[in-house]
N, C-alpha and C. Protein backbone atom coordinates (compact mmCIF):
# COMPACT_ATOMS: atom_id res chain seq x y z
N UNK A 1 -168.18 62.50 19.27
CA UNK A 1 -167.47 61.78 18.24
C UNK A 1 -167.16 62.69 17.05
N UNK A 2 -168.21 63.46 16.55
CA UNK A 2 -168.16 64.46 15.21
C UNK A 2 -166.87 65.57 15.98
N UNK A 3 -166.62 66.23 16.91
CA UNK A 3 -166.12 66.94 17.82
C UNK A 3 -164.52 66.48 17.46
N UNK A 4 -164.59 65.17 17.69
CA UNK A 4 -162.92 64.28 17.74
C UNK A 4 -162.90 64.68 16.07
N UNK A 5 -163.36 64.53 15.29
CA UNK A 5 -163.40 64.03 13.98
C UNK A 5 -162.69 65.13 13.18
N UNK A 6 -163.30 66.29 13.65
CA UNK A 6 -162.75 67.76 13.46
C UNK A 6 -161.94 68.40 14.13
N UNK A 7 -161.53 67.57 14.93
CA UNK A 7 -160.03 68.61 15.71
C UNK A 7 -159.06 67.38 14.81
N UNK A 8 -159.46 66.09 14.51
CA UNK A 8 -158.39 65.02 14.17
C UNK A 8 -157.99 66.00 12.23
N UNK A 9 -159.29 66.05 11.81
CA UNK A 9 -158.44 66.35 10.43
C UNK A 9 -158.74 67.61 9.96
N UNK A 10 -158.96 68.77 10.85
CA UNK A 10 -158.92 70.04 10.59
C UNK A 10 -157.94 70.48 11.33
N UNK A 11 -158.03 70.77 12.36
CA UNK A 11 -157.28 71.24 13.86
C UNK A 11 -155.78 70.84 13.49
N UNK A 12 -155.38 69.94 13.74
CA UNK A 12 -154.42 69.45 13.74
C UNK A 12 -153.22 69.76 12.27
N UNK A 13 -153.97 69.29 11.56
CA UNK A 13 -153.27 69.78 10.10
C UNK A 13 -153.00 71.04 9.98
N UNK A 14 -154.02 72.13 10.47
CA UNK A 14 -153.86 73.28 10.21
C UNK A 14 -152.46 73.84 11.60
N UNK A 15 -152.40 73.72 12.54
CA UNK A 15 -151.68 73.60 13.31
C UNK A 15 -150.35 73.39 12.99
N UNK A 16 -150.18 71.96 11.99
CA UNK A 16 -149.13 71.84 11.58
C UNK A 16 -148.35 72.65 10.80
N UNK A 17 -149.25 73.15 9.96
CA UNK A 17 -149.14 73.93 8.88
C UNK A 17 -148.51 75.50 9.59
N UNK A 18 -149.36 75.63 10.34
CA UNK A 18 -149.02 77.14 11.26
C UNK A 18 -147.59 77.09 11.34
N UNK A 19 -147.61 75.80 11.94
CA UNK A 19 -145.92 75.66 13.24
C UNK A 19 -144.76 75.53 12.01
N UNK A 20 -145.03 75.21 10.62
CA UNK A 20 -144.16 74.78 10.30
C UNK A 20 -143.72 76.45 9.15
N UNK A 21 -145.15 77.20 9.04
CA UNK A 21 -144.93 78.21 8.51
C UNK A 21 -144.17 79.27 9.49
N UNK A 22 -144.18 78.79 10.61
CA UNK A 22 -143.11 79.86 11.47
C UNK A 22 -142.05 79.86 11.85
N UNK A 23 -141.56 78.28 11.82
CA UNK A 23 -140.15 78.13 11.41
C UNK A 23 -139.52 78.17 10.16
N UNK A 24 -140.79 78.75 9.03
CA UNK A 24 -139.77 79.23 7.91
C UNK A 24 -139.81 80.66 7.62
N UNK A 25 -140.63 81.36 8.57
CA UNK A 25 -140.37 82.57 8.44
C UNK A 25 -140.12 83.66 9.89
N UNK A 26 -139.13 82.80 10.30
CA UNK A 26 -138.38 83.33 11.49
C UNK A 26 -137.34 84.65 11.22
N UNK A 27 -137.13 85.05 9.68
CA UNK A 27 -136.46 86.00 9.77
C UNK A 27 -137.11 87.24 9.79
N UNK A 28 -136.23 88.26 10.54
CA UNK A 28 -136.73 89.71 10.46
C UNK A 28 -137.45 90.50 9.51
N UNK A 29 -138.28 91.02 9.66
CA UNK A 29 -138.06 92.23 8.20
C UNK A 29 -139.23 93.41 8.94
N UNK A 30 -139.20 94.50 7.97
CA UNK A 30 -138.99 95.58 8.81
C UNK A 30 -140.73 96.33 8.19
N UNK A 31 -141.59 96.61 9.13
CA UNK A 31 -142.72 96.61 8.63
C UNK A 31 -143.12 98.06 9.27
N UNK A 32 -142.94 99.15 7.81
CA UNK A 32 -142.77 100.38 7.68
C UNK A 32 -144.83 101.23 7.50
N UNK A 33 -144.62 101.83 8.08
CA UNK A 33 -146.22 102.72 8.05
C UNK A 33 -145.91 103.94 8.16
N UNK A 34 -145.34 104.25 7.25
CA UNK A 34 -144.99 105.71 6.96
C UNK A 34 -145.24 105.31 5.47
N UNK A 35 -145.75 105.83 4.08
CA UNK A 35 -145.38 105.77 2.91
C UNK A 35 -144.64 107.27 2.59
N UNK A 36 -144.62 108.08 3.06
CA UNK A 36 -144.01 109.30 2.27
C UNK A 36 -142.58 109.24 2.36
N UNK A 37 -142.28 108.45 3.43
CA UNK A 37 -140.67 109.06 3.61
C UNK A 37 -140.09 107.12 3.84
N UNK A 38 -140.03 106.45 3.13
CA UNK A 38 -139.98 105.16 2.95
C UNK A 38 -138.29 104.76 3.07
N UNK A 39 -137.33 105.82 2.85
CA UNK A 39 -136.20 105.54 3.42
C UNK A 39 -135.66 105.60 5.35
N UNK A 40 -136.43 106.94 5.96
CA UNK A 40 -136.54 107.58 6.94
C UNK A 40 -137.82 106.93 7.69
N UNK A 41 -138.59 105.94 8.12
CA UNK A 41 -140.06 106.37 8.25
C UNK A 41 -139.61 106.56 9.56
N UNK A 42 -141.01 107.18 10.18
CA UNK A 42 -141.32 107.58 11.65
C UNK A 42 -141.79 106.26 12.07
N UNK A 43 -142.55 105.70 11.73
CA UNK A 43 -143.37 104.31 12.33
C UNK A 43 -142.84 103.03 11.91
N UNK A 44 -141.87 102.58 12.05
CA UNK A 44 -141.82 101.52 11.56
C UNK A 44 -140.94 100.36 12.77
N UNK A 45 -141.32 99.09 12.59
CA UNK A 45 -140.75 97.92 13.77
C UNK A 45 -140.29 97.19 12.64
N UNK A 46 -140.01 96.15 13.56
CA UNK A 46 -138.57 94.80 13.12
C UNK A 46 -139.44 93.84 13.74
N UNK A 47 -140.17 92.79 13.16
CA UNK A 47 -140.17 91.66 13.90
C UNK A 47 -140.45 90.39 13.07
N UNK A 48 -140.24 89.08 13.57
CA UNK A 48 -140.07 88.44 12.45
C UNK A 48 -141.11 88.14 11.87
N UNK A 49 -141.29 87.55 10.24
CA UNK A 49 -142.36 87.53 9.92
C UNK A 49 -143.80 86.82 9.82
N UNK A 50 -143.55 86.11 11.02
CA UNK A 50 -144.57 84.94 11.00
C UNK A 50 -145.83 85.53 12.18
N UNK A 51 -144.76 86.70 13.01
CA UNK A 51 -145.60 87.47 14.03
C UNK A 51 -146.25 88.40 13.41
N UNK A 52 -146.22 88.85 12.31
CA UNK A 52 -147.09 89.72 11.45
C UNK A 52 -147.72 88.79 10.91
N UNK A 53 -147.60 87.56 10.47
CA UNK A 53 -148.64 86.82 9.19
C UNK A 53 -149.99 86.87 10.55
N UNK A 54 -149.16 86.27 11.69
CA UNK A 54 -150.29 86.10 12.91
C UNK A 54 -151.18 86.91 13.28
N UNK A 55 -150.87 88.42 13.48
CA UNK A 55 -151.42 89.26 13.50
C UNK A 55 -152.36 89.83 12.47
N UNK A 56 -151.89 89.41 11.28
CA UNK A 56 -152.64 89.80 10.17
C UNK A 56 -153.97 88.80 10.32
N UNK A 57 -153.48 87.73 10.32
CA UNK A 57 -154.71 86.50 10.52
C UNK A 57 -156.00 86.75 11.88
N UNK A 58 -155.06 87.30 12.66
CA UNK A 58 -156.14 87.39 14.17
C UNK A 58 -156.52 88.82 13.77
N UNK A 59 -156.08 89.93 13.02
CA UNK A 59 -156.84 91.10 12.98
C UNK A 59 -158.08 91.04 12.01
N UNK A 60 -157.99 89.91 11.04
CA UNK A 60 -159.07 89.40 10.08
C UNK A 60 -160.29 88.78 10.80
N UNK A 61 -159.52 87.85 11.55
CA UNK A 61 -160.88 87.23 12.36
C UNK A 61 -161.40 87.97 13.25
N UNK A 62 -161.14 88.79 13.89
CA UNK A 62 -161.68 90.37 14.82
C UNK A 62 -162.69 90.63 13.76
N UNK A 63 -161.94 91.10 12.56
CA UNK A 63 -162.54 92.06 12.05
C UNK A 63 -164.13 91.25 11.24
N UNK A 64 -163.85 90.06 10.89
CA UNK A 64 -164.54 89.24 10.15
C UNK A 64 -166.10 89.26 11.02
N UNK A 65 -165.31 88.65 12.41
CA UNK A 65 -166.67 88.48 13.13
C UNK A 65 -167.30 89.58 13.53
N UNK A 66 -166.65 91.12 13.62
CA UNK A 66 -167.75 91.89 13.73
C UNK A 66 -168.49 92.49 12.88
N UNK A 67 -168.13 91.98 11.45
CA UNK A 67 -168.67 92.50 10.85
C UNK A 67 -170.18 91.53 10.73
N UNK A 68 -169.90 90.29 10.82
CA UNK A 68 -170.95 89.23 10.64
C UNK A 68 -172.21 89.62 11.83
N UNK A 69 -171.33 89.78 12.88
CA UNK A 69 -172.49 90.30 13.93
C UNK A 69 -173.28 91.44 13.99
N UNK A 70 -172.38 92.37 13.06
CA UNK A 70 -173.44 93.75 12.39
C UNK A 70 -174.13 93.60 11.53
N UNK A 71 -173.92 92.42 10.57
CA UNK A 71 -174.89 92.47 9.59
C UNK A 71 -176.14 90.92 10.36
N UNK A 72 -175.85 90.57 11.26
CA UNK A 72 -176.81 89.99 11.79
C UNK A 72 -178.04 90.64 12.44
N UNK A 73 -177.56 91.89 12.80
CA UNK A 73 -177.93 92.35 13.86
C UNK A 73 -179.73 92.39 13.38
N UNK A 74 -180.18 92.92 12.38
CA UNK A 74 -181.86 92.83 12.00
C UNK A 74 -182.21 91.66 12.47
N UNK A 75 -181.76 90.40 12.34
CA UNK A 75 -182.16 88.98 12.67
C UNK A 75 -182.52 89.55 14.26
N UNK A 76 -181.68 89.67 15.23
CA UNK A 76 -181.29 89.79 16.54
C UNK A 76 -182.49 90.29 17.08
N UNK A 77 -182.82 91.63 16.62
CA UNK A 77 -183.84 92.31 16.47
C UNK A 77 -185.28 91.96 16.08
N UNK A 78 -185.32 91.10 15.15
CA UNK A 78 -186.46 90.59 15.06
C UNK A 78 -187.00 89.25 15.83
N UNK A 79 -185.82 89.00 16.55
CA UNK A 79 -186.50 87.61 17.08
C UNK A 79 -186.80 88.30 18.78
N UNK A 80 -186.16 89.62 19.24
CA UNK A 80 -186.43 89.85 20.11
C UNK A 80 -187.89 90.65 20.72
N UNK A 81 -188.46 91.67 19.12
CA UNK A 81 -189.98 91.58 18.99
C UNK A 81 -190.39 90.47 19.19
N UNK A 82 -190.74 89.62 18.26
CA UNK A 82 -191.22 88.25 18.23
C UNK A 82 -191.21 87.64 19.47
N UNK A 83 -190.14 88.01 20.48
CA UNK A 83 -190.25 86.61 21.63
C UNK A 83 -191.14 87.87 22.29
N UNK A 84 -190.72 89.46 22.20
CA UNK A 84 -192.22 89.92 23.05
C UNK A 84 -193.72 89.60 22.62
N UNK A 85 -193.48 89.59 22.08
CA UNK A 85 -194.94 89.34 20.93
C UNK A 85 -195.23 88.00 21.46
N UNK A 86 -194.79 86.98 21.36
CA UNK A 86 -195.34 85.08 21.84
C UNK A 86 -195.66 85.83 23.48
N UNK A 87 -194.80 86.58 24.62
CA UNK A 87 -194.90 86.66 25.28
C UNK A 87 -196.34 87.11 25.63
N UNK A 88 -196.80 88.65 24.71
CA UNK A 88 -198.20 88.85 24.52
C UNK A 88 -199.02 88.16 24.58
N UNK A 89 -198.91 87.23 23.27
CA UNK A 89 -200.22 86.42 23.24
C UNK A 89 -200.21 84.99 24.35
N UNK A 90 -199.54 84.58 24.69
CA UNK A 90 -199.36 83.68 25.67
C UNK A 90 -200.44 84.39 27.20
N UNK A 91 -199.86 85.19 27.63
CA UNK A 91 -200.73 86.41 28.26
C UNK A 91 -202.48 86.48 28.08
N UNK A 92 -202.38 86.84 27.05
CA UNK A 92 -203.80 86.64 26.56
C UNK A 92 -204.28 85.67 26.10
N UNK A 93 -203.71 84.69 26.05
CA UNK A 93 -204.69 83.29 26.00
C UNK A 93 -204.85 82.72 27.46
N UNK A 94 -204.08 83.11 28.69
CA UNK A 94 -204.11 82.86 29.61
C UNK A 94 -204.95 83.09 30.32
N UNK A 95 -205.11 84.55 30.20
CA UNK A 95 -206.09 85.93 30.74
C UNK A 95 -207.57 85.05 30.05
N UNK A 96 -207.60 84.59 28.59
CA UNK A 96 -208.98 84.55 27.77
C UNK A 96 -209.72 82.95 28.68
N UNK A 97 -208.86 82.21 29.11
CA UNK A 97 -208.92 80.89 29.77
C UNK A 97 -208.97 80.98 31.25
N UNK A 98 -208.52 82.41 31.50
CA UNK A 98 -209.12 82.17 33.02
C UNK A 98 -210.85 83.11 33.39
N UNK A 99 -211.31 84.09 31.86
CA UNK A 99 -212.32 84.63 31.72
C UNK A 99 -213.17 83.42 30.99
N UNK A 100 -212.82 82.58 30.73
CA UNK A 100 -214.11 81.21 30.29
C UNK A 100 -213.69 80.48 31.52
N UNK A 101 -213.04 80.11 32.09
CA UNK A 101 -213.34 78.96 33.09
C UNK A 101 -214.35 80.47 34.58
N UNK A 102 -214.25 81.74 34.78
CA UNK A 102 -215.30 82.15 35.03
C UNK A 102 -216.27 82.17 34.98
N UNK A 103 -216.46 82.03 33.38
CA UNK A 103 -218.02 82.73 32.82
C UNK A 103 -218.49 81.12 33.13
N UNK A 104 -217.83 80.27 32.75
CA UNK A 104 -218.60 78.37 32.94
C UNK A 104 -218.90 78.25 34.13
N UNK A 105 -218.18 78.82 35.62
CA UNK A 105 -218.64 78.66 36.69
C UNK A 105 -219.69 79.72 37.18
N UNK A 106 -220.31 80.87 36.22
CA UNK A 106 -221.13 81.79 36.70
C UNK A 106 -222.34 80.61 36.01
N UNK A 107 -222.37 80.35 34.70
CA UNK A 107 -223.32 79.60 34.33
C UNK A 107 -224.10 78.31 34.45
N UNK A 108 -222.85 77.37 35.20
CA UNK A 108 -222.87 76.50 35.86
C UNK A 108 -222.11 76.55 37.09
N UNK A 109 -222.62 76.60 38.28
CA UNK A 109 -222.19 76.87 39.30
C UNK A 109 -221.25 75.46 39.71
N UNK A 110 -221.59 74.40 39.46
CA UNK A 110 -221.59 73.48 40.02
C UNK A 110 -220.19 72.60 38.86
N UNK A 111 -219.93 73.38 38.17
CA UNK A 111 -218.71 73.43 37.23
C UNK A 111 -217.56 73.64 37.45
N UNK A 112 -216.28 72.94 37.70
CA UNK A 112 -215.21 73.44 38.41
C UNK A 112 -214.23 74.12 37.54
N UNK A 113 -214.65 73.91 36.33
CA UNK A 113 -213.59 74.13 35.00
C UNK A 113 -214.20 73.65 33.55
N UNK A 114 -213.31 74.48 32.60
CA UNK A 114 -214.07 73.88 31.30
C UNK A 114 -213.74 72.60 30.89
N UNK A 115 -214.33 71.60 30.85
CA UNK A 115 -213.88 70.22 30.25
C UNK A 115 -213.06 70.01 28.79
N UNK A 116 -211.96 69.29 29.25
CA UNK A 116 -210.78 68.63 28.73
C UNK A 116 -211.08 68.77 27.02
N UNK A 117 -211.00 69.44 26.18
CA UNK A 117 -211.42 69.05 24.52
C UNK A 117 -210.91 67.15 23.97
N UNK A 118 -211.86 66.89 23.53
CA UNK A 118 -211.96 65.69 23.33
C UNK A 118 -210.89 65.63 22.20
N UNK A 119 -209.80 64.79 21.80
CA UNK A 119 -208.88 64.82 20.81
C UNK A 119 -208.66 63.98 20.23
N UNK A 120 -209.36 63.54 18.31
CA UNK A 120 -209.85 62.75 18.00
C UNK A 120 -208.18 62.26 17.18
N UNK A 121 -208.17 60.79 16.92
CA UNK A 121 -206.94 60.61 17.09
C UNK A 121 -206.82 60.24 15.03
């Protein structure tokens, strides 16, 4: 429902907005990358200008999200110690619970396991 809610009055509006900014900027113009020789350049195209606003917009969001994911990256890193680390001790509480349900059956033979901890409510 939240899903519908946000394509109904984000999505859509913005969409509109797109479609209607590209039928007003359907004309040419000429997008030069040369600065020294700005009459002459070597690099320069023709296309209209709504295919550059686009490009400009999708080279932002490229650029946006990798930057977010580089500066995430310590997080990334630390949760991937950490899940070795739970992995550790998980290990060794395992290992410590199968060396007491031993030692209870060396001491009591007749013991199949350590009894249930009583859990007071």
């Amino acid at each position: 429902m939240f899903r519908k809610l946000i394509f109904l009055f984000i999505t859509i509006p913005v969409a509109i907005v797109l479609i209607l900014l590209s039928v007003a900027n359907r004309a040419p113009v000429t997008f030069n990358l040369d600065p020294f020789n700005p009459e002459m350049p070597a690099y320069a195209f023709t296309l209209p200008l709504f295919v550059l606003m686009f490009a400009a917009l999708l080279l932002g969001l490229v650029m946006g999200s990798f930057v977010t994911w580089w500066r995430q990256g310590r997080h990334r890193k630390r949760a991937r110690v950490e899940h070795v680390e739970v992995a550790k001790w998980k290990q060794q509480a395992e290992d410590q619970k199968k060396r007491a349900d031993e030692l209870a059956a060396e001491l009591n033979p007749g013991l199949k396991g350590l009894p249930a901890a009583n859990k007071a409510a």
